[in-house]
N, C-alpha and C. Protein backbone atom coordinates (compact mmCIF):
# COMPACT_ATOMS: atom_id res chain seq x y z
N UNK A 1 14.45 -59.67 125.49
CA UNK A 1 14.49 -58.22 125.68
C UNK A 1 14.97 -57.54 124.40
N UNK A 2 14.03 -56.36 124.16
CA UNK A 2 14.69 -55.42 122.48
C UNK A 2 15.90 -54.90 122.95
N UNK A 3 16.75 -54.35 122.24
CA UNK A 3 17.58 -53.54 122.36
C UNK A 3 18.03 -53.22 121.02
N UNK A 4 17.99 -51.99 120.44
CA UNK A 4 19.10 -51.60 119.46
C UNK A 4 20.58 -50.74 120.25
N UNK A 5 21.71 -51.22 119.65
CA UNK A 5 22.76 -50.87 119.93
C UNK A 5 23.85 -50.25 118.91
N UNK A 6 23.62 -48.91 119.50
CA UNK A 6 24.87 -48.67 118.05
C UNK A 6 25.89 -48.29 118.61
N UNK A 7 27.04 -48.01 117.52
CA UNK A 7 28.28 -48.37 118.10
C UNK A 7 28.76 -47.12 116.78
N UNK A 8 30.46 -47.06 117.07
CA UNK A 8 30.88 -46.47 115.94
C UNK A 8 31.08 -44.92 115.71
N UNK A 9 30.49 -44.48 116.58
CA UNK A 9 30.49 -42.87 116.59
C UNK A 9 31.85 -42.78 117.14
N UNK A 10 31.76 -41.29 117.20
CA UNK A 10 33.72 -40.74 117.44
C UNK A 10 33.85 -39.40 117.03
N UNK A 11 34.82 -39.45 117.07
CA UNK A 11 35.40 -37.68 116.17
C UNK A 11 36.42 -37.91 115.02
N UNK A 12 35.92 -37.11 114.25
CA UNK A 12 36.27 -37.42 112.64
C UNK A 12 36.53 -35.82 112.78
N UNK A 13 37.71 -35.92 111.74
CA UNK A 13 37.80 -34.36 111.10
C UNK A 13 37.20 -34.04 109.89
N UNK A 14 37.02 -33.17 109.25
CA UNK A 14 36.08 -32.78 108.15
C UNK A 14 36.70 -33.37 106.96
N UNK A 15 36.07 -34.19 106.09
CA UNK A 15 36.21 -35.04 105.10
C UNK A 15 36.38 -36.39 105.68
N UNK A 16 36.61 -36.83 106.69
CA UNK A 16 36.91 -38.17 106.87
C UNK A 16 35.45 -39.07 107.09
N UNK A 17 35.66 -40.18 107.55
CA UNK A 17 34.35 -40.92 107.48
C UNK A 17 34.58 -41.94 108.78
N UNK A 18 33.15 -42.32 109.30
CA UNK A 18 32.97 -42.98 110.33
C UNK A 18 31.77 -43.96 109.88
N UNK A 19 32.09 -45.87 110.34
CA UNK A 19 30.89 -45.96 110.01
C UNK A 19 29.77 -46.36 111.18
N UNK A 20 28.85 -46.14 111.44
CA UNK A 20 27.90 -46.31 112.53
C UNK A 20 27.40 -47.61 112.13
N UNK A 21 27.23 -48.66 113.59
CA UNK A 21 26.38 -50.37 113.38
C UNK A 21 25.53 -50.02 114.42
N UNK A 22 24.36 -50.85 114.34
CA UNK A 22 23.25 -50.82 114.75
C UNK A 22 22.64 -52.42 115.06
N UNK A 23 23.09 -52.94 116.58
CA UNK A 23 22.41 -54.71 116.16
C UNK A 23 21.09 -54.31 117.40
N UNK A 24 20.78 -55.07 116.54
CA UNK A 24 18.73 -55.30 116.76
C UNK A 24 18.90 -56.60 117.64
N UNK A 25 18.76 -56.76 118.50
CA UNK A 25 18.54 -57.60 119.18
C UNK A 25 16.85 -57.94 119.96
N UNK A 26 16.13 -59.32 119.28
CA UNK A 26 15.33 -59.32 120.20
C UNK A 26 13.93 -58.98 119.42
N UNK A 27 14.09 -58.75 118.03
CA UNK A 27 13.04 -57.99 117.22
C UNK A 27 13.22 -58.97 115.58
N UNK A 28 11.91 -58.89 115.16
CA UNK A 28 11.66 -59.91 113.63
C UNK A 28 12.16 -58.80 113.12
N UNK A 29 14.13 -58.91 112.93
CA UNK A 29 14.31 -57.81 111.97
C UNK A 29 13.95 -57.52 110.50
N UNK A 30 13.46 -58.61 109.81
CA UNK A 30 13.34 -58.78 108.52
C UNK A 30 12.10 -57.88 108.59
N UNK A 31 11.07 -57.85 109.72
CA UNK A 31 9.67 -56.90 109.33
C UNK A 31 9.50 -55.97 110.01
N UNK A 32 11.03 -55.47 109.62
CA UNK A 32 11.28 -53.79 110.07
C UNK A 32 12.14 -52.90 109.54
N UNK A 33 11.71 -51.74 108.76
CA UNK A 33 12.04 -50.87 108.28
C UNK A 33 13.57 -50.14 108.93
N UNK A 34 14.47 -50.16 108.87
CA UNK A 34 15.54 -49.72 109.92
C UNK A 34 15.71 -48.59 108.92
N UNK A 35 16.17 -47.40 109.86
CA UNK A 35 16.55 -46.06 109.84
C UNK A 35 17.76 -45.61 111.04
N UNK A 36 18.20 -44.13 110.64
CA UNK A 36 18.94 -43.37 111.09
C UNK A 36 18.34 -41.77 111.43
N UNK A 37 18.49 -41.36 112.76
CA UNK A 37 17.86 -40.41 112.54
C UNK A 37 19.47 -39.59 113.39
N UNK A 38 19.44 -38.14 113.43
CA UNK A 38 20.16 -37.47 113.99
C UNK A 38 19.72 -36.48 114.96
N UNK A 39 19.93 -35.73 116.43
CA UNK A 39 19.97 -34.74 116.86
C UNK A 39 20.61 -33.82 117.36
N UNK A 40 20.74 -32.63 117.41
CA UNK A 40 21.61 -31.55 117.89
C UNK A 40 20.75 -30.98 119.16
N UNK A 41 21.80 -31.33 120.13
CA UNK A 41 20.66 -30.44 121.13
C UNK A 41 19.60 -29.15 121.16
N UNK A 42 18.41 -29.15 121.20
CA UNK A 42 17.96 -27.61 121.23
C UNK A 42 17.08 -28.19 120.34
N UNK A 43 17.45 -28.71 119.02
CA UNK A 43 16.42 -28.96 117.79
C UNK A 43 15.96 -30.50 117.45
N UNK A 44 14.66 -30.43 116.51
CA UNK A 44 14.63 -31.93 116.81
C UNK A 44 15.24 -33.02 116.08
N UNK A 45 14.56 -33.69 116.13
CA UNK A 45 15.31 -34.76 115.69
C UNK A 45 15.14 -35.43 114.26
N UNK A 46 15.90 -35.13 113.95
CA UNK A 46 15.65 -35.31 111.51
C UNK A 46 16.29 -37.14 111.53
N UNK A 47 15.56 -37.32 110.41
CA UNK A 47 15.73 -38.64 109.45
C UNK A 47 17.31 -37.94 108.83
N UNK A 48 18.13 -39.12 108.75
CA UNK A 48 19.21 -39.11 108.10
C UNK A 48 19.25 -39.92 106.58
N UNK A 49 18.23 -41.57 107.28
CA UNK A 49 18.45 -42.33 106.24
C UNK A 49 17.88 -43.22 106.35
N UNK A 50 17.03 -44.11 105.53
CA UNK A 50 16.00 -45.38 105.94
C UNK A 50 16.16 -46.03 104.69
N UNK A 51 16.06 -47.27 105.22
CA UNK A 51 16.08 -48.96 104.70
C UNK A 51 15.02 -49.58 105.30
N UNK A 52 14.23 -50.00 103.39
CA UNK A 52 13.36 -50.78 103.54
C UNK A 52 13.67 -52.13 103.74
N UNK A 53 12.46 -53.37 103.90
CA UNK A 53 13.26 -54.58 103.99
C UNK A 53 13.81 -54.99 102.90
N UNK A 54 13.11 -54.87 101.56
CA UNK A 54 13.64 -54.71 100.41
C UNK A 54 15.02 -54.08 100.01
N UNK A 55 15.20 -53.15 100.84
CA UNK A 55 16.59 -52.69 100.76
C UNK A 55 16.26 -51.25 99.90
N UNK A 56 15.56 -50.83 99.49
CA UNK A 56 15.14 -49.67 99.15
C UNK A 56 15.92 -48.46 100.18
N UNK A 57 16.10 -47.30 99.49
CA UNK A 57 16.53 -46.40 100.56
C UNK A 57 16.64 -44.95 100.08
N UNK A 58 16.27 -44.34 101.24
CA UNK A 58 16.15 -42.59 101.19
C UNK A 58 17.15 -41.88 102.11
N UNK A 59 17.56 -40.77 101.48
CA UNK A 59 18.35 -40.16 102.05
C UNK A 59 18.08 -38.67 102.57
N UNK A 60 18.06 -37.98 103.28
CA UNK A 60 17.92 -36.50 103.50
C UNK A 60 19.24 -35.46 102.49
N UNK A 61 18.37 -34.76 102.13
CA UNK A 61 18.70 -34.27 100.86
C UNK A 61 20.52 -34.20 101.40
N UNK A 62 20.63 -33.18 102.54
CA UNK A 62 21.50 -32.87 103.06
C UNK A 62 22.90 -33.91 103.26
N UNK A 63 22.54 -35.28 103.17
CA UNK A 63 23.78 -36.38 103.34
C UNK A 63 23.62 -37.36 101.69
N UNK A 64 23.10 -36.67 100.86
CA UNK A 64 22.95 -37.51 99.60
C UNK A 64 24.69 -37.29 98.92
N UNK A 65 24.95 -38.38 98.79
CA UNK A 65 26.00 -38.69 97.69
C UNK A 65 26.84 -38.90 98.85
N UNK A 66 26.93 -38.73 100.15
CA UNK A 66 28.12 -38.93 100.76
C UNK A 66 27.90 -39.88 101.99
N UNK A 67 26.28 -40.44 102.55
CA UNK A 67 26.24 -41.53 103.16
C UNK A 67 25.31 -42.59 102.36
N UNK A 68 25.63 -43.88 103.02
CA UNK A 68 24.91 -45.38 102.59
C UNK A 68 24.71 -45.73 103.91
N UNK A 69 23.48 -46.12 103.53
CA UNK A 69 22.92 -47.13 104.69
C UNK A 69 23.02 -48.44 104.07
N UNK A 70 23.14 -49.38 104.88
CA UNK A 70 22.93 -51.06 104.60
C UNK A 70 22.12 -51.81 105.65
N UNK A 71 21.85 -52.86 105.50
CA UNK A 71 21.52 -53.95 106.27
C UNK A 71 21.89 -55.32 105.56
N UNK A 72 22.50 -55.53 106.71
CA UNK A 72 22.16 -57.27 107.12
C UNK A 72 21.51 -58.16 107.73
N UNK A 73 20.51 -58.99 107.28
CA UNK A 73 19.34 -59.29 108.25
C UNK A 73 20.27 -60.19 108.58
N UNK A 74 20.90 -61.37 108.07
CA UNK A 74 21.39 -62.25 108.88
C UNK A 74 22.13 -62.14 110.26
N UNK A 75 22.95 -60.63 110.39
CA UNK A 75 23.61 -60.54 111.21
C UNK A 75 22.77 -59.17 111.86
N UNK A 76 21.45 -59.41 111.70
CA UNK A 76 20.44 -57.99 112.38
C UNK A 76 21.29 -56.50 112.85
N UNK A 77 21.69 -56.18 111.33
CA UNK A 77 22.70 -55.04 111.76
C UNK A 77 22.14 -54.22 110.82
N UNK A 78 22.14 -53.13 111.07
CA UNK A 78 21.87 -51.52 109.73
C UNK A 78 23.17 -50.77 110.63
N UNK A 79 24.01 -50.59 109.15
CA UNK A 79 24.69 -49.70 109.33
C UNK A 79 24.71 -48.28 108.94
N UNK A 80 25.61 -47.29 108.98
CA UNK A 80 25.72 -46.18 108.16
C UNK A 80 26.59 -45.62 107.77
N UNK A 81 27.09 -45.43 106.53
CA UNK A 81 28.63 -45.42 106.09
C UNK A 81 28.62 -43.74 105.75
N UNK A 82 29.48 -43.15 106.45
CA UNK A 82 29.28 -41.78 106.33
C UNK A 82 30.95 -41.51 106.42
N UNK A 83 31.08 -40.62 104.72
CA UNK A 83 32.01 -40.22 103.91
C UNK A 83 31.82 -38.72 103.93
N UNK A 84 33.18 -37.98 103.82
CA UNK A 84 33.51 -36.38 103.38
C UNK A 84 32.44 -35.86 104.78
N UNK A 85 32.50 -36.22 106.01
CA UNK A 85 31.97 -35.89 106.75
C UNK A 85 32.32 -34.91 106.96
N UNK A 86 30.80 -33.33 107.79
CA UNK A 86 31.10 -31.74 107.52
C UNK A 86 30.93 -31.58 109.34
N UNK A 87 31.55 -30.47 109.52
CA UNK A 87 31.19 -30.47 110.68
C UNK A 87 29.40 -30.13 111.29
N UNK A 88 29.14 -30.27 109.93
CA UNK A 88 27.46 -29.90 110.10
C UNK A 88 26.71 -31.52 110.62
N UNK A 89 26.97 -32.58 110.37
CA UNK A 89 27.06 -33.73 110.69
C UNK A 89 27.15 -33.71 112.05
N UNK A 90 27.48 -32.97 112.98
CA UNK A 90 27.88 -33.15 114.41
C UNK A 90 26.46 -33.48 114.86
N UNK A 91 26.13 -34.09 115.34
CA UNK A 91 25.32 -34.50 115.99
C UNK A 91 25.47 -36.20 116.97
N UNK A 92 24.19 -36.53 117.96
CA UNK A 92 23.74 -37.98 118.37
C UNK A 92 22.66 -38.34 117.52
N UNK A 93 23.43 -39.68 116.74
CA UNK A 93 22.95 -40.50 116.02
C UNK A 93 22.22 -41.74 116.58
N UNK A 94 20.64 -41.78 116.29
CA UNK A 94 20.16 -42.66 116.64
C UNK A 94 19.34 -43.88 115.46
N UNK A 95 19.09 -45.01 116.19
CA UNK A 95 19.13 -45.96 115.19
C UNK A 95 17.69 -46.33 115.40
N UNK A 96 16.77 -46.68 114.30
CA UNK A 96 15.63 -46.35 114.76
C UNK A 96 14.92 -47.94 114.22
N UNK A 97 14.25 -48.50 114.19
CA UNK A 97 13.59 -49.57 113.73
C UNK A 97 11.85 -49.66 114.21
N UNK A 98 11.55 -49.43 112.69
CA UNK A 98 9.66 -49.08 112.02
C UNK A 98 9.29 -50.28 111.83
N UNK A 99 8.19 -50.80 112.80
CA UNK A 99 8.05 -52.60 111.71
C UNK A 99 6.89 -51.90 110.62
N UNK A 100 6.92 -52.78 109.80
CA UNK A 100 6.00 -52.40 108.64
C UNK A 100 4.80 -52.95 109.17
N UNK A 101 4.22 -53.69 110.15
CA UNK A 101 2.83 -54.05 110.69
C UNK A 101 2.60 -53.54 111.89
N UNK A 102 2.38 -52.40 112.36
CA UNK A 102 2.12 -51.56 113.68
C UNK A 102 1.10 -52.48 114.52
N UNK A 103 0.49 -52.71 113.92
CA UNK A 103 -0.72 -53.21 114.44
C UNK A 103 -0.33 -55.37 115.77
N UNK A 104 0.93 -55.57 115.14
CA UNK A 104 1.81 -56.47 115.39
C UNK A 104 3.05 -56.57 116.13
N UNK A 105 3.44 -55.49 115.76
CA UNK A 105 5.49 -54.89 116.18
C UNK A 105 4.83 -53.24 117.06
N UNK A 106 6.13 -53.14 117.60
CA UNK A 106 6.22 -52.33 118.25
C UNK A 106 7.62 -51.69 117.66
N UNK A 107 7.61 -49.88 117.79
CA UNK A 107 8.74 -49.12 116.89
C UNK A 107 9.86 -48.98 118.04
N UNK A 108 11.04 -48.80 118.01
CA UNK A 108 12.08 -49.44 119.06
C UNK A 108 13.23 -48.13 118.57
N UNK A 109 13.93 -47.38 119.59
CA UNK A 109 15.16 -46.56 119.30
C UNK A 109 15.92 -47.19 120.11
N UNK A 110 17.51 -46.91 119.50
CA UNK A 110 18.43 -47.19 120.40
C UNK A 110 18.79 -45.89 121.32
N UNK A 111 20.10 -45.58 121.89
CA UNK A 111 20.11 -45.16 122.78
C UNK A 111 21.24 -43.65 122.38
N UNK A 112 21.20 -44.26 121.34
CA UNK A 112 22.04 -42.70 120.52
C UNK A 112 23.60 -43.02 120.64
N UNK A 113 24.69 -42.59 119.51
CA UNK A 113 25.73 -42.39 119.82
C UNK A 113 26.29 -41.18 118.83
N UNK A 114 27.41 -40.17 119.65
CA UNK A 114 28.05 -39.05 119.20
C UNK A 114 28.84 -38.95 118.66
N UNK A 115 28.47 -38.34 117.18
CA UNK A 115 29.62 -37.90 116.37
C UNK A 115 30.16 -36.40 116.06
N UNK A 116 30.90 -36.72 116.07
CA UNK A 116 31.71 -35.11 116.07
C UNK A 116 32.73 -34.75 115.25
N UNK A 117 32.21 -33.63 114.14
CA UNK A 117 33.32 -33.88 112.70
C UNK A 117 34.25 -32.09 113.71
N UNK A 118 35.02 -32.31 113.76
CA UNK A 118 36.00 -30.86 113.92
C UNK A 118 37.39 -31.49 113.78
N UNK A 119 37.73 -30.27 113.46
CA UNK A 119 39.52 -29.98 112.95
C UNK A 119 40.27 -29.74 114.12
């Protein structure tokens, strides 16, 4: 059975940092693109941050210089290391996994978890 599971969310006050894990269970993580996406109720749902298998990675302009994404295939985890967190950050963070062969894999979300930057 798939499951992504993330973990790690909470309430942070503004500048502090939280880091979000993500285990893939159940999926050829190595031939899948893992990402982060975020939503605020009402609006949709934005890319935060994606990792290629290569380890390549993009950021939304908006969290550049202050989050990292990683992965570990051995331990089928993408994390997200999120520093000087704003309360604009408030959102449910979801963990997303793209295989790079559609035609083979199937694209898989987890189930979201809430972060909340306030003072």
């Amino acid at each position: 059975q798939v499951q992504l599971v993330e973990s790690g969310g909470g309430l942070a006050q503004p500048g502090g940092s939280l880091r979000l894990s993500c285990v893939a269970a159940g999926i050829a993580f190595s031939r899948y693109y893992m990402a982060w996406y975020r939503q605020v109720p009402g609006q949709q749902r934005d890319l935060v941050a994606a990792i290629t298998t290569f380890g390549g990675t993009h950021y939304a302009d908006s969290v550049k210089g202050r989050f990292t994404i990683s992965r570990d295939t051995a331990k089928k985890t993408a994390y997200l290391q999120m520093n000087n967190l704003k309360p604009g950050d408030t959102a449910v963070y979801y963990c997303n996994a793209n295989p790079v062969d559609h035609s083979k894999y199937t694209e898989y979300w987890g189930q979201g978890t809430q972060v909340t930057v306030s003072s």
